[in-house]
C-alpha atoms as a PDB file:
ATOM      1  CA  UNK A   1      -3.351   4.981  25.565  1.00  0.00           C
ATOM      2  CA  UNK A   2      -6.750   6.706  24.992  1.00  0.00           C
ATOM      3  CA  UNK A   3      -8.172   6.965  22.102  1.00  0.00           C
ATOM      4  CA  UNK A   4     -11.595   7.840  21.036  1.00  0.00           C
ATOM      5  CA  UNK A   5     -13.421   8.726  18.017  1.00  0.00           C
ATOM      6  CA  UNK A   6     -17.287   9.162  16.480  1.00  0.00           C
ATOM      7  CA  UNK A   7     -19.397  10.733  14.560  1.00  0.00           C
ATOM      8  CA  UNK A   8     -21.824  13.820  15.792  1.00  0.00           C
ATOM      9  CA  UNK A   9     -25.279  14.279  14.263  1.00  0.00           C
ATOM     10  CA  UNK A  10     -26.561  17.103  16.527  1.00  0.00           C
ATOM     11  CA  UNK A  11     -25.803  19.959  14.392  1.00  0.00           C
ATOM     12  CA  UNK A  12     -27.605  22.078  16.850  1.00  0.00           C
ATOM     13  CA  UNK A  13     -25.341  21.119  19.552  1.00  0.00           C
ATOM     14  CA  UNK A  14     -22.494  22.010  17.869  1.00  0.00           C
ATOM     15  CA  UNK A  15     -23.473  25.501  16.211  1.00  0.00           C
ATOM     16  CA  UNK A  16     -24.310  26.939  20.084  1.00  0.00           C
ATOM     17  CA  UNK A  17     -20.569  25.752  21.185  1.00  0.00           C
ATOM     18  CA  UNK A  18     -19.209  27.591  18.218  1.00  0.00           C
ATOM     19  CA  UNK A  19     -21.338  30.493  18.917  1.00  0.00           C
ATOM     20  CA  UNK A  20     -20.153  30.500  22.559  1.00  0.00           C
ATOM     21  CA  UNK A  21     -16.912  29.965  22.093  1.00  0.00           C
ATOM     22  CA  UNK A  22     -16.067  32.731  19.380  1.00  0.00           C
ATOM     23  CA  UNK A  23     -16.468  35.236  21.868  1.00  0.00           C
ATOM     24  CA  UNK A  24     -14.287  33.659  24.534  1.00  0.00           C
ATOM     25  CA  UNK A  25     -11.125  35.126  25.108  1.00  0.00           C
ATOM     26  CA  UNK A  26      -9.385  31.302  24.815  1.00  0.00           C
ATOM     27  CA  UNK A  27     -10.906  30.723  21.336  1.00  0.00           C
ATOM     28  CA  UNK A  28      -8.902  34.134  20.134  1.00  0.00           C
ATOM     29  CA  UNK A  29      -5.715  32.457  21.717  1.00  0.00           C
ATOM     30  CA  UNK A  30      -6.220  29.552  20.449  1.00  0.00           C
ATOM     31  CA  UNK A  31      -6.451  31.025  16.607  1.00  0.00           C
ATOM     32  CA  UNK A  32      -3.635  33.023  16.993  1.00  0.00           C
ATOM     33  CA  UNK A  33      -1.302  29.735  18.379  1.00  0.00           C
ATOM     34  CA  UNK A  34      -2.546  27.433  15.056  1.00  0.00           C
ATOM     35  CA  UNK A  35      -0.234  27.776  12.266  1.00  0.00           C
ATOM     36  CA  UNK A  36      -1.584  29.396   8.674  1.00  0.00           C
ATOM     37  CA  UNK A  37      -1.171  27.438   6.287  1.00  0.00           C
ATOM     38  CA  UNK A  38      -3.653  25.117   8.536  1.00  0.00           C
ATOM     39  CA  UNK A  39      -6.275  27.340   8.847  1.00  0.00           C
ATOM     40  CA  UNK A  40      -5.757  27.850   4.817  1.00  0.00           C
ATOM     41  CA  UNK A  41      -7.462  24.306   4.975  1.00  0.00           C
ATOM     42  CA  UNK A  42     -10.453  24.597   7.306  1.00  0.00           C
ATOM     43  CA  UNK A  43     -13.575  23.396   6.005  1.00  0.00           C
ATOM     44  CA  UNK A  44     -16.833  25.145   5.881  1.00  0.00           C
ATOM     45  CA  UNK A  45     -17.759  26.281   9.434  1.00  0.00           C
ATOM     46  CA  UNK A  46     -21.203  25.022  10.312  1.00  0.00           C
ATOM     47  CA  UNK A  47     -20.755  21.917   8.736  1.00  0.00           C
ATOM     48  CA  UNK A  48     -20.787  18.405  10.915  1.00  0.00           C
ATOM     49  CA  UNK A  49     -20.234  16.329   7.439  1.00  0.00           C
ATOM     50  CA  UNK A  50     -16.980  13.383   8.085  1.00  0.00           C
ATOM     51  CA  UNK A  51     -14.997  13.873   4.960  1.00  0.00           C
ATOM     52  CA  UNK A  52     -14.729  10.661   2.388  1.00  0.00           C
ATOM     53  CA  UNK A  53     -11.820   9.407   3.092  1.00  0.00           C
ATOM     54  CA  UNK A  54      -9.487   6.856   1.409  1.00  0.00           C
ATOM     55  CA  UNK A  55      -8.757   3.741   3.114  1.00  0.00           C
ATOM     56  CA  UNK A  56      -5.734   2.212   3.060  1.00  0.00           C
ATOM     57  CA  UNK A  57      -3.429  -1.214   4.370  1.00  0.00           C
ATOM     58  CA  UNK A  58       0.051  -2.055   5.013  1.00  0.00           C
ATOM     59  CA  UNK A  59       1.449  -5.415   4.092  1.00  0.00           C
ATOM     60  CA  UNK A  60       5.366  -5.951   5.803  1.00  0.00           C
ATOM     61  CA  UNK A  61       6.341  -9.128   4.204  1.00  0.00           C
ATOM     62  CA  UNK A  62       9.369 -10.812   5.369  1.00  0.00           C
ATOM     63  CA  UNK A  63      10.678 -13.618   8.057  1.00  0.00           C
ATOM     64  CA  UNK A  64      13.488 -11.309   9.237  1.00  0.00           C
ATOM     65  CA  UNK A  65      10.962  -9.155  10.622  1.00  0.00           C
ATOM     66  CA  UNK A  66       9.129 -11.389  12.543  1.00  0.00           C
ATOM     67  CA  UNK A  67      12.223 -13.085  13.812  1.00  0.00           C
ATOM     68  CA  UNK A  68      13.193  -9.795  15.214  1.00  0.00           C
ATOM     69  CA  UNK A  69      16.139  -9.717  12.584  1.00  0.00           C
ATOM     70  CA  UNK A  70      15.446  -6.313  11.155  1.00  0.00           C
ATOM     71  CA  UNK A  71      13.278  -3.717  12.596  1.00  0.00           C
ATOM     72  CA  UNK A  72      10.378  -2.514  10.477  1.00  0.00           C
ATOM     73  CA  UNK A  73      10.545   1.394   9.967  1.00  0.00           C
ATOM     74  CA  UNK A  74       8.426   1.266   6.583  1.00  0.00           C
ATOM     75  CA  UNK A  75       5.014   1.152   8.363  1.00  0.00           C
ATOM     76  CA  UNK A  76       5.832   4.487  10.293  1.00  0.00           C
ATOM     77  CA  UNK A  77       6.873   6.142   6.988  1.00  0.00           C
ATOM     78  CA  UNK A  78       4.269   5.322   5.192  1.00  0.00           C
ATOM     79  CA  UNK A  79       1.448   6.291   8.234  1.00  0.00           C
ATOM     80  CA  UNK A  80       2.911   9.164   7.787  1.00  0.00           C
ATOM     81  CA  UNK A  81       2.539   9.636   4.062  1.00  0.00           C
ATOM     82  CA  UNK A  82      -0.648   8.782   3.999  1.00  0.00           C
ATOM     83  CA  UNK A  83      -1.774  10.840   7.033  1.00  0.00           C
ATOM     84  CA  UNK A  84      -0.398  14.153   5.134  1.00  0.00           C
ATOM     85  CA  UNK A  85      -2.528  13.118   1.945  1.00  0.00           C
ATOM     86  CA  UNK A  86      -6.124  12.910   3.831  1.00  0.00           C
ATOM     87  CA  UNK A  87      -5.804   8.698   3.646  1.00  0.00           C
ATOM     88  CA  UNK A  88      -6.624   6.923   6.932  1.00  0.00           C
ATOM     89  CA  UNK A  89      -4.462   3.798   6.917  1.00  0.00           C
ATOM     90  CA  UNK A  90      -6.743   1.383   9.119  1.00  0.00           C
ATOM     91  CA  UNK A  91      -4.691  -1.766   9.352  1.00  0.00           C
ATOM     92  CA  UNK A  92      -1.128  -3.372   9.279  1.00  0.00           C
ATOM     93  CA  UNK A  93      -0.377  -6.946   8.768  1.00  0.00           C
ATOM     94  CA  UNK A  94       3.171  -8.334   9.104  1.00  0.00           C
ATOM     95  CA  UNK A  95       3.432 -11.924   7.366  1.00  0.00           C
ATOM     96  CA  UNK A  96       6.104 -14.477   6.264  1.00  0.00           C
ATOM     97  CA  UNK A  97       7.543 -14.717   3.235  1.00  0.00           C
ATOM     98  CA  UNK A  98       5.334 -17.311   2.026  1.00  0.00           C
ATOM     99  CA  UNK A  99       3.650 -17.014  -1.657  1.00  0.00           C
ATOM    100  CA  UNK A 100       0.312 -18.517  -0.510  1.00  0.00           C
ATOM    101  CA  UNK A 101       0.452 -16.668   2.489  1.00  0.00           C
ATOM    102  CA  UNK A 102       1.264 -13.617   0.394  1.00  0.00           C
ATOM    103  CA  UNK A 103      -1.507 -14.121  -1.730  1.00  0.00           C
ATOM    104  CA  UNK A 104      -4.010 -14.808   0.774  1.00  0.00           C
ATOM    105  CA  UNK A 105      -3.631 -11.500   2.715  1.00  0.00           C
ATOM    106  CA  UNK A 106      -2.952  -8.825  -0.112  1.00  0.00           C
ATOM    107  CA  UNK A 107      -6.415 -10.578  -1.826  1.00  0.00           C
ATOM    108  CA  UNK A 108      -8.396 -10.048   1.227  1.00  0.00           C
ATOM    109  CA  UNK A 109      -7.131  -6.231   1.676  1.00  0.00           C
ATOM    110  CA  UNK A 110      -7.566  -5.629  -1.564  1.00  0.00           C
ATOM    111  CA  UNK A 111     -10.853  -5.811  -1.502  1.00  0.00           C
ATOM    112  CA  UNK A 112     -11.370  -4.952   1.948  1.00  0.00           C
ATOM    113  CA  UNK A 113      -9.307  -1.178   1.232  1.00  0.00           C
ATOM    114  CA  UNK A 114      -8.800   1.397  -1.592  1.00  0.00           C
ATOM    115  CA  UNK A 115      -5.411   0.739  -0.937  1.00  0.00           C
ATOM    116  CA  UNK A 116      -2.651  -1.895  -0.070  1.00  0.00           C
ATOM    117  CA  UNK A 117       0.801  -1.107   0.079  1.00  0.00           C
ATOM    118  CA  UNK A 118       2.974  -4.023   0.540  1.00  0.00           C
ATOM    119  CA  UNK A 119       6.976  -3.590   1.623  1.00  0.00           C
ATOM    120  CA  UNK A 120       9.570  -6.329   1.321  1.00  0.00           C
ATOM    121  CA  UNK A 121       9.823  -9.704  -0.822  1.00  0.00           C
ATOM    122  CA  UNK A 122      11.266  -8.370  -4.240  1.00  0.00           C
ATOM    123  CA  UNK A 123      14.727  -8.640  -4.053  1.00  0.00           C
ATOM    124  CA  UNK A 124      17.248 -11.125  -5.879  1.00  0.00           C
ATOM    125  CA  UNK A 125      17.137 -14.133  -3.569  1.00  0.00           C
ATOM    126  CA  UNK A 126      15.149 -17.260  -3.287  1.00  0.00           C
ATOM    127  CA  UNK A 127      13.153 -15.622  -0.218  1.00  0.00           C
ATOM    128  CA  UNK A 128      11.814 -12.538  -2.234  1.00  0.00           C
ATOM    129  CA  UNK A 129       8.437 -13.871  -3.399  1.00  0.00           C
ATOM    130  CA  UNK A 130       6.145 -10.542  -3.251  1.00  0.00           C
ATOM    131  CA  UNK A 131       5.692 -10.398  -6.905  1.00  0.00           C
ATOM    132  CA  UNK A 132       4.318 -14.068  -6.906  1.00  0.00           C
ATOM    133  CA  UNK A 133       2.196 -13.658  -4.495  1.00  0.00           C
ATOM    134  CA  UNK A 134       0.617 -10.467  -5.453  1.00  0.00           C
ATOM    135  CA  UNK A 135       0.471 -12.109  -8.987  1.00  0.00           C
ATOM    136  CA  UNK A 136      -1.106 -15.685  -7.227  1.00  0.00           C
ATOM    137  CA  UNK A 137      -3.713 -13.012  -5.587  1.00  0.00           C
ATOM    138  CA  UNK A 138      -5.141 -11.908  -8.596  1.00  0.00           C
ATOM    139  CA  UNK A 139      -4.782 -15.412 -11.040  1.00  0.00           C
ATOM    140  CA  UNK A 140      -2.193 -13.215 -13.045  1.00  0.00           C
ATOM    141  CA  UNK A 141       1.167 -14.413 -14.426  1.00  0.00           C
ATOM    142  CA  UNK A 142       4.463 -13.480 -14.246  1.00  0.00           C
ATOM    143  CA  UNK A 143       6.373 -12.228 -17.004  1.00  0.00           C
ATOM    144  CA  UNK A 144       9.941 -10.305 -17.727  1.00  0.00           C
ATOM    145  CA  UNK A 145       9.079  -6.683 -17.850  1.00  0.00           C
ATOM    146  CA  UNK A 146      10.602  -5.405 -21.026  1.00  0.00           C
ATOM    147  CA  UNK A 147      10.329  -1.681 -19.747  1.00  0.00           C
ATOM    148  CA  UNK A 148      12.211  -2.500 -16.181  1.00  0.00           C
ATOM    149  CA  UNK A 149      15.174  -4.423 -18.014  1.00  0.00           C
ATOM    150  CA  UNK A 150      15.500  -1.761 -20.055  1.00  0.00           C
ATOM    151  CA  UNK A 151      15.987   0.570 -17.387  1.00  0.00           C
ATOM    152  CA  UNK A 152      18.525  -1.197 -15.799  1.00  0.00           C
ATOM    153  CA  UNK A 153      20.476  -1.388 -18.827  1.00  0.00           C
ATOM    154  CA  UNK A 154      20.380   2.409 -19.046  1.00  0.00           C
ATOM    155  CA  UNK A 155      20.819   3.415 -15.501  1.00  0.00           C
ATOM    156  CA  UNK A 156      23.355   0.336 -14.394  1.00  0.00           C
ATOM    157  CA  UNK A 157      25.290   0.076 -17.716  1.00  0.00           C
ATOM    158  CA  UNK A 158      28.231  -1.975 -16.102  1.00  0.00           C
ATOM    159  CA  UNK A 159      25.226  -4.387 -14.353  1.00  0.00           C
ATOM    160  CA  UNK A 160      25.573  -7.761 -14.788  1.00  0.00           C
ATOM    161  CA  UNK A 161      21.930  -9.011 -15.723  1.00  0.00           C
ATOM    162  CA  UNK A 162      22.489 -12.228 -13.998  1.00  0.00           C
ATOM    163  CA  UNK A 163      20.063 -14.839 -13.207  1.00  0.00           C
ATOM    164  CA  UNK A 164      19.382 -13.369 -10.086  1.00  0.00           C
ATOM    165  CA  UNK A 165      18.856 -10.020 -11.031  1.00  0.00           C
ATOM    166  CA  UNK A 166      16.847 -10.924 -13.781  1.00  0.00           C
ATOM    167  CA  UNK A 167      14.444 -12.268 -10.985  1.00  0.00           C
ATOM    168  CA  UNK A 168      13.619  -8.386  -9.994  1.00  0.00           C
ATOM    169  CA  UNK A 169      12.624  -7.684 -13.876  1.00  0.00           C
ATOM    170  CA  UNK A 170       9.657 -10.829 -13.835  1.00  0.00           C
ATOM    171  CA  UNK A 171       6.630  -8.956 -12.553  1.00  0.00           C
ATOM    172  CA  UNK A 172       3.159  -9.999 -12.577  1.00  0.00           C
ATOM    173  CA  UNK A 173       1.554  -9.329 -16.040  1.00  0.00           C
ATOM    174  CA  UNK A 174      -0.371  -6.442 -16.197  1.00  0.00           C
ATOM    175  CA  UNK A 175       0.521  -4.272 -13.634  1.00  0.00           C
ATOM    176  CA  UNK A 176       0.992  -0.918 -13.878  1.00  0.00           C
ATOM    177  CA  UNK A 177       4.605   0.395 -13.516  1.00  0.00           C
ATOM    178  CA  UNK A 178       5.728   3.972 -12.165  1.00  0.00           C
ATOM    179  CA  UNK A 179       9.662   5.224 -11.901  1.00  0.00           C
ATOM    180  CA  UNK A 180      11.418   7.234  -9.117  1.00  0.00           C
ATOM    181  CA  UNK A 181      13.958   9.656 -10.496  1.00  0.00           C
ATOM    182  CA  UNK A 182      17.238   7.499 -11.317  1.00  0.00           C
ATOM    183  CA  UNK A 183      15.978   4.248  -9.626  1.00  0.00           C
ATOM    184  CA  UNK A 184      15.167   1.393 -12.262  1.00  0.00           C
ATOM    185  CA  UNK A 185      13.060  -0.635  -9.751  1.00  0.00           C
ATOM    186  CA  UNK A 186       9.592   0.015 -10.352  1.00  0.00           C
ATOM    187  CA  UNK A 187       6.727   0.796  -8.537  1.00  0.00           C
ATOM    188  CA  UNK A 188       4.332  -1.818  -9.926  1.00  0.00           C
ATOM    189  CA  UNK A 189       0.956  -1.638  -9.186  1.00  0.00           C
ATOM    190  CA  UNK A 190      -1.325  -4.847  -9.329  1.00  0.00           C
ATOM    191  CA  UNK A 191      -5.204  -4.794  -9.964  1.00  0.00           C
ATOM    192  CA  UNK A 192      -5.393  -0.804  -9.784  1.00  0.00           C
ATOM    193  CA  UNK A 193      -5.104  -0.435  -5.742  1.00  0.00           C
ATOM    194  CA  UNK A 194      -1.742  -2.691  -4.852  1.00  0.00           C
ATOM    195  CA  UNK A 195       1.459  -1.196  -4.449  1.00  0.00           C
ATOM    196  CA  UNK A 196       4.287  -3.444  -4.073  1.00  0.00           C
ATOM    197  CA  UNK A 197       7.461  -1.518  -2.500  1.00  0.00           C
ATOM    198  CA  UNK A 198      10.875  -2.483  -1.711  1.00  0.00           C
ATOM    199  CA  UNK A 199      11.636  -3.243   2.039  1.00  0.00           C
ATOM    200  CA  UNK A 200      14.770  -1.272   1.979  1.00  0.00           C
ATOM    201  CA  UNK A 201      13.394   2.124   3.964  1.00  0.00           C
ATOM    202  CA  UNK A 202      15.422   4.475   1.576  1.00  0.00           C
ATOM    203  CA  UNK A 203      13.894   3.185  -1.179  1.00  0.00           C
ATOM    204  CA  UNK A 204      10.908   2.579  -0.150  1.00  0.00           C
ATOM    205  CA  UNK A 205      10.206   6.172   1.818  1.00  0.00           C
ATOM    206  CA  UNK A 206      11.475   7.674  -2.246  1.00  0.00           C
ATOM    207  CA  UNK A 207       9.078   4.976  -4.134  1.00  0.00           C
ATOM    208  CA  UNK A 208       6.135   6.807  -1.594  1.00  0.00           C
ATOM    209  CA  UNK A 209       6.122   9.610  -3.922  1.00  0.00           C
ATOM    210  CA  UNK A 210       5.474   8.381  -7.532  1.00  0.00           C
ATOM    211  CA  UNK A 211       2.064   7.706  -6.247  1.00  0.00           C
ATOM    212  CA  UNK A 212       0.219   9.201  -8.297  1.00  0.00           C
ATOM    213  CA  UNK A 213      -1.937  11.836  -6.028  1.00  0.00           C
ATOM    214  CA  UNK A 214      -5.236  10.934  -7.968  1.00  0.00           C
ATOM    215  CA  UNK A 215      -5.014   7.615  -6.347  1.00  0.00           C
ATOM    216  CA  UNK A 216      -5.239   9.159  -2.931  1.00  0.00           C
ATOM    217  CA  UNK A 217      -7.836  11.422  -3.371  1.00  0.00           C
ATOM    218  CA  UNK A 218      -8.395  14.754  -3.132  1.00  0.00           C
ATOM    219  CA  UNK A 219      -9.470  15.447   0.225  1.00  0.00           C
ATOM    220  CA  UNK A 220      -7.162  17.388   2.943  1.00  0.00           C
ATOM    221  CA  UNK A 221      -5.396  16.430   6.242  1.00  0.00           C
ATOM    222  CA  UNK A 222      -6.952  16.035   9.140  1.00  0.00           C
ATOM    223  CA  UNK A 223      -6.391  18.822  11.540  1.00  0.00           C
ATOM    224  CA  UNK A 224      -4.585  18.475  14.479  1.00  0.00           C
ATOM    225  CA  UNK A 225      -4.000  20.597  17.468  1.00  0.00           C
ATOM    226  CA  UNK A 226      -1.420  19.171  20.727  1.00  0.00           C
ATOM    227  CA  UNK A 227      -1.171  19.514  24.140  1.00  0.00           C
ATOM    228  CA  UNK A 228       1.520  19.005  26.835  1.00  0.00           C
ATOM    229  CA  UNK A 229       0.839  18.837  30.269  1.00  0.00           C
ATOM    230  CA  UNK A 230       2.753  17.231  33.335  1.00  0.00           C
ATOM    231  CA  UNK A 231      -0.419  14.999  34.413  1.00  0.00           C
ATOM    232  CA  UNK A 232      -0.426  11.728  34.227  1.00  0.00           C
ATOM    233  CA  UNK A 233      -2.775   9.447  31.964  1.00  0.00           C
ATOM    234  CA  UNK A 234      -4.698   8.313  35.163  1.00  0.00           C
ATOM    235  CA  UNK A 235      -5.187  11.732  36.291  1.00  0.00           C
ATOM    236  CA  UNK A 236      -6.421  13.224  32.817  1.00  0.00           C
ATOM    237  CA  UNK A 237      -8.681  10.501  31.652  1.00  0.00           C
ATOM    238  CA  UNK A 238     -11.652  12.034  33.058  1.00  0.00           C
ATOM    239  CA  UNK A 239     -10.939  15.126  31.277  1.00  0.00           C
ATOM    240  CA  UNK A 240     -10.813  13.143  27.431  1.00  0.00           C
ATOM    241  CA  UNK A 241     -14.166  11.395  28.726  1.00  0.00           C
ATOM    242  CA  UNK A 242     -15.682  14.852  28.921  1.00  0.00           C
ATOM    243  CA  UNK A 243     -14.352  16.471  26.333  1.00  0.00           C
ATOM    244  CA  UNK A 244     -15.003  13.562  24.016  1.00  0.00           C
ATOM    245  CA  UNK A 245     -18.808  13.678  25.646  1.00  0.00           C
ATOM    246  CA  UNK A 246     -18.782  17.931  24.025  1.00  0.00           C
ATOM    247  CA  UNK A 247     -17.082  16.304  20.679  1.00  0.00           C
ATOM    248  CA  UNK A 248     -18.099  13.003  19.939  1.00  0.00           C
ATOM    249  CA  UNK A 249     -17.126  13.722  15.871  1.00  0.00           C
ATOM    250  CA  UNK A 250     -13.522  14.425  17.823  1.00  0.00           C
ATOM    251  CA  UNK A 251     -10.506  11.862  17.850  1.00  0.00           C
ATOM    252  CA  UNK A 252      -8.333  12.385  21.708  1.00  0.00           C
ATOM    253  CA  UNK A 253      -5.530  10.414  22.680  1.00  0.00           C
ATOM    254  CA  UNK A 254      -3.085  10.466  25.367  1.00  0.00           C
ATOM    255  CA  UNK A 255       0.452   9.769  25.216  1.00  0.00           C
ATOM    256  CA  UNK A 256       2.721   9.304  27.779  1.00  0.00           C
ATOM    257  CA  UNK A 257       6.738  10.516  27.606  1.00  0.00           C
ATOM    258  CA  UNK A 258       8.675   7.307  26.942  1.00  0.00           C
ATOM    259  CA  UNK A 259      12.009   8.776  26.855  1.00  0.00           C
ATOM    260  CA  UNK A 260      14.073  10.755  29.162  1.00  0.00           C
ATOM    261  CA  UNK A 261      14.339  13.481  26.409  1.00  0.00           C
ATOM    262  CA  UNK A 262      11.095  13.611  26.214  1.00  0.00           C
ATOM    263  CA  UNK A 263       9.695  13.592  29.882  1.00  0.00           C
ATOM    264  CA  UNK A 264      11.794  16.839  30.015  1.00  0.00           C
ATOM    265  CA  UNK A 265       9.018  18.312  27.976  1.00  0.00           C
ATOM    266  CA  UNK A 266       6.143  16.906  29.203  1.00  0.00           C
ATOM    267  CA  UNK A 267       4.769  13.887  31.152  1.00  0.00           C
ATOM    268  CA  UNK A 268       1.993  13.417  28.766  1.00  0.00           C
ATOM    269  CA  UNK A 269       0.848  14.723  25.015  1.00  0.00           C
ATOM    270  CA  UNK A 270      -2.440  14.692  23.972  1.00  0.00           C
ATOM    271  CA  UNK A 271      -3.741  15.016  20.678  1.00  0.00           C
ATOM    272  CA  UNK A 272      -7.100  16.159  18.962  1.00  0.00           C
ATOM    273  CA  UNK A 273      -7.718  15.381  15.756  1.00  0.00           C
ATOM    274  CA  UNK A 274     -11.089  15.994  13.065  1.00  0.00           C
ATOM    275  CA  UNK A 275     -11.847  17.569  10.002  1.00  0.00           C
ATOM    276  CA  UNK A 276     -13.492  20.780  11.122  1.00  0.00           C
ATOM    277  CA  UNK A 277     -10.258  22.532  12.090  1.00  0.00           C
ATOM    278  CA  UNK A 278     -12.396  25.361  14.239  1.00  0.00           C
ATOM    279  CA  UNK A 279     -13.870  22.731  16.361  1.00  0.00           C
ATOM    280  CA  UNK A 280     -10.495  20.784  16.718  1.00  0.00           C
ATOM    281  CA  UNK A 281      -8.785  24.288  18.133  1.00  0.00           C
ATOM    282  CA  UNK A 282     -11.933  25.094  20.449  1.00  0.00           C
ATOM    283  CA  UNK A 283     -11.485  21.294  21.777  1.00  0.00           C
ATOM    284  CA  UNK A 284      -7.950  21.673  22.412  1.00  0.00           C
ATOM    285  CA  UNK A 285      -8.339  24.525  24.233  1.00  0.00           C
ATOM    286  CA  UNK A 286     -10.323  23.482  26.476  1.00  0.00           C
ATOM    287  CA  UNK A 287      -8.718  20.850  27.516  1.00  0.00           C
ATOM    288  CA  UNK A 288      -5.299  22.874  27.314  1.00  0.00           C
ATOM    289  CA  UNK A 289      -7.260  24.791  29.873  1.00  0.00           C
ATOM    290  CA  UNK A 290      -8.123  21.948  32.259  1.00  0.00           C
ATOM    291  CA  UNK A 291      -4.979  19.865  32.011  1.00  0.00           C
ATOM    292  CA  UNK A 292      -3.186  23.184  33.066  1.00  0.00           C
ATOM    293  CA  UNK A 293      -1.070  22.852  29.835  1.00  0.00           C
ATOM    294  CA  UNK A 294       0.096  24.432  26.817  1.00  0.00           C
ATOM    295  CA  UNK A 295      -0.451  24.106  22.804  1.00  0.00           C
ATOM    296  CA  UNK A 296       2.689  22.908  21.191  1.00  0.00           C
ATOM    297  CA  UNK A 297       3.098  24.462  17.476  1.00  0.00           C
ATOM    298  CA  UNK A 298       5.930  21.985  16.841  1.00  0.00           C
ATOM    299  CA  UNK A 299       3.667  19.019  15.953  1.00  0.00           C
END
C-alpha cells in the first residue's frame, strides 16, 4: 500500500494550479461527478491552512483477541466514526487483559491524544478489568455507581443484581457517565478524554453516539475523492509519486482488490484525501486521467 501525506507552504504554487485548472474541461467534470452535500463543506479556496484536528487512540483490551478467539470489528467502527466527525485516529493498541498493563497504556495515550477510546474488559467475569485499570491510570478509586444501579433496576426490573453483575455498577470515582437510549451500561468517561466502551460491537458501535460532539470538535471531514482503475500497484506508483510531488498537502493511497467481488470492479482503488475539497477533486482527476480510470461516487 501507498500512502503519502504533507504539508504545502508554497501558496503560490498552488493558486497557479487552481487558476489553470478551472478552465480545463476535466476540472468541470470533475465538479459535476462530486456529490453536494460535499462541496456544501469546502473550505475557503485560496487557503493552504491544515485544519486543527482532534487526535484520537484505540485501546482493544482483551486475551480472546490476541489469541485469535474473537475477531476485533470495534476498531473499524470506530475509524469510521471518528473519520465522519473531522478526528484523525492515529494509533491502535491491542493489549491483554491485565490491570497494570491496562493502566500503563490508557495513561500514556491519554496524554499522548485528545482522545482514547478503550473497547472490552467491563463485563461480569473475573477477566473484565477495564474499569480498574483506567481507574489504576489515573490514582482514582473504584466505587458502586449509584446512578448505573439505578438504571438497571429501572430498565431490567426482573434482573437479579447478583454479585457479578454488581461488578459492572463499580466504576472508577469520578468519571463522567453518559446513557444510550434504553441501555443501562454507561458510557463512563475517565479524566475528561477516556472513553471506556463495551467490547460487544452492537453495543459498542450504539455507545459511539452519546459522545458528546463538543468533545470531537467542530471541524469537518476530510474530503475524499476515489478512483478505480485496472492497473496494478507496481504500474501506478509512479503516477502517486508525481501527483504527490503537484500536492504534497495531499494524502494518496493505493489499494489493491482483495476479493473476487471486488476485482470485478477494479484491480486497484486509489484514494485522495485533504481538507481543501477543490484541490482534492483537481488531484483526482488527474490522476483519474493518467491511470485511464474512473471517479467512483459510491465511496
Amino acid at each position: 500500500m501507498l500512502c503519502f501525506a504533507a504539508q504545502s507552504s508554497n501558496f503560490a504554487a498552488r493558486a497557479l494550479r487552481r487558476s489553470l485548472h478551472r478552465t480545463s474541461v476535466c476540472t468541470q467534470y470533475t465538479r459535476r461527478r462530486l456529490a453536494p452535500e460535499r462541496r456544501l463543506q469546502t473550505s475557503a479556496v485560496g487557503t493552504n491552512m491544515i485544519l486543527d484536528r482532534k487526535s484520537a487512540a484505540a485501546v482493544v483490551i482483551g486475551d480472546e483477541i490476541l489469541t485469535g478467539k474473537t475477531q476485533d470489528a470495534n476498531t473499524q467502527t470506530l475509524a469510521k466514526f471518528l473519520v465522519e466527525h473531522g478526528v484523525v485516529l492515529t494509533k491502535t493498541e491491542t493489549i491483554l487483559d491485565d490491570i497494570d498493563t491496562i493502566s500503563a497504556t490508557v495513561r500514556r495515550l491519554s496524554k499522548e491524544h485528545d482522545l482514547v477510546f478503550t473497547s472490552g474488559g467491563i463485563g461480569p467475569t473475573l477477566d473484565d478489568l477495564t474499569y480498574a485499570g483506567v481507574a489504576k491510570a489515573f490514582g482514582l478509586p473504584l466505587e458502586e455507581h449509584k446512578e448505573t444501579l439505578r438504571m438497571m433496576r429501572e430498565i431490567q426490573p426482573h434482573m437479579e443484581i447478583n454479585a457479578a453483575r454488581l461488578r459492572m455498577a463499580i466504576l472508577p470515582a469520578p468519571c463522567e457517565t453518559f446513557w444510550t437510549g434504553e441501555l443501562w451500561v454507561p458510557l463512563a468517561c475517565v479524566n475528561r478524554n477516556v472513553y471506556v466502551l463495551p467490547g460487544i460491537p452492537s453495543l459498542f458501535s450504539k455507545m459511539l453516539g452519546s459522545v458528546p460532539k463538543e468533545r470531537l470538535g467542530e471541524v469537518r471531514a476530510r474530503a475524499r475523492a476515489v478512483v478505480l482503475c485496472e492497473l496494478s500497484e507496481g504500474d501506478l506508483a509512479a503516477t502517486l509519486d508525481e501527483a504527490h510531488g503537484k500536492n504534497a498537502d495531499l494524502a494518496f493511497g493505493s489499494y489493491p482488490a482483495t476479493t473476487e467481488d471486488t476485482r470485478k470492479l477494479y484491480r486497484t482503488k486509489i484514494t485522495v484525501e485533504g481538507d481543501d475539497e477543490e484541490e482534492v477533486a483537481m488531484a483526482a482527476q488527474e490522476v483519474c486521467v493518467a491511470v485511464q480510470g474512473r471517479l467512483w461516487e459510491d465511496q
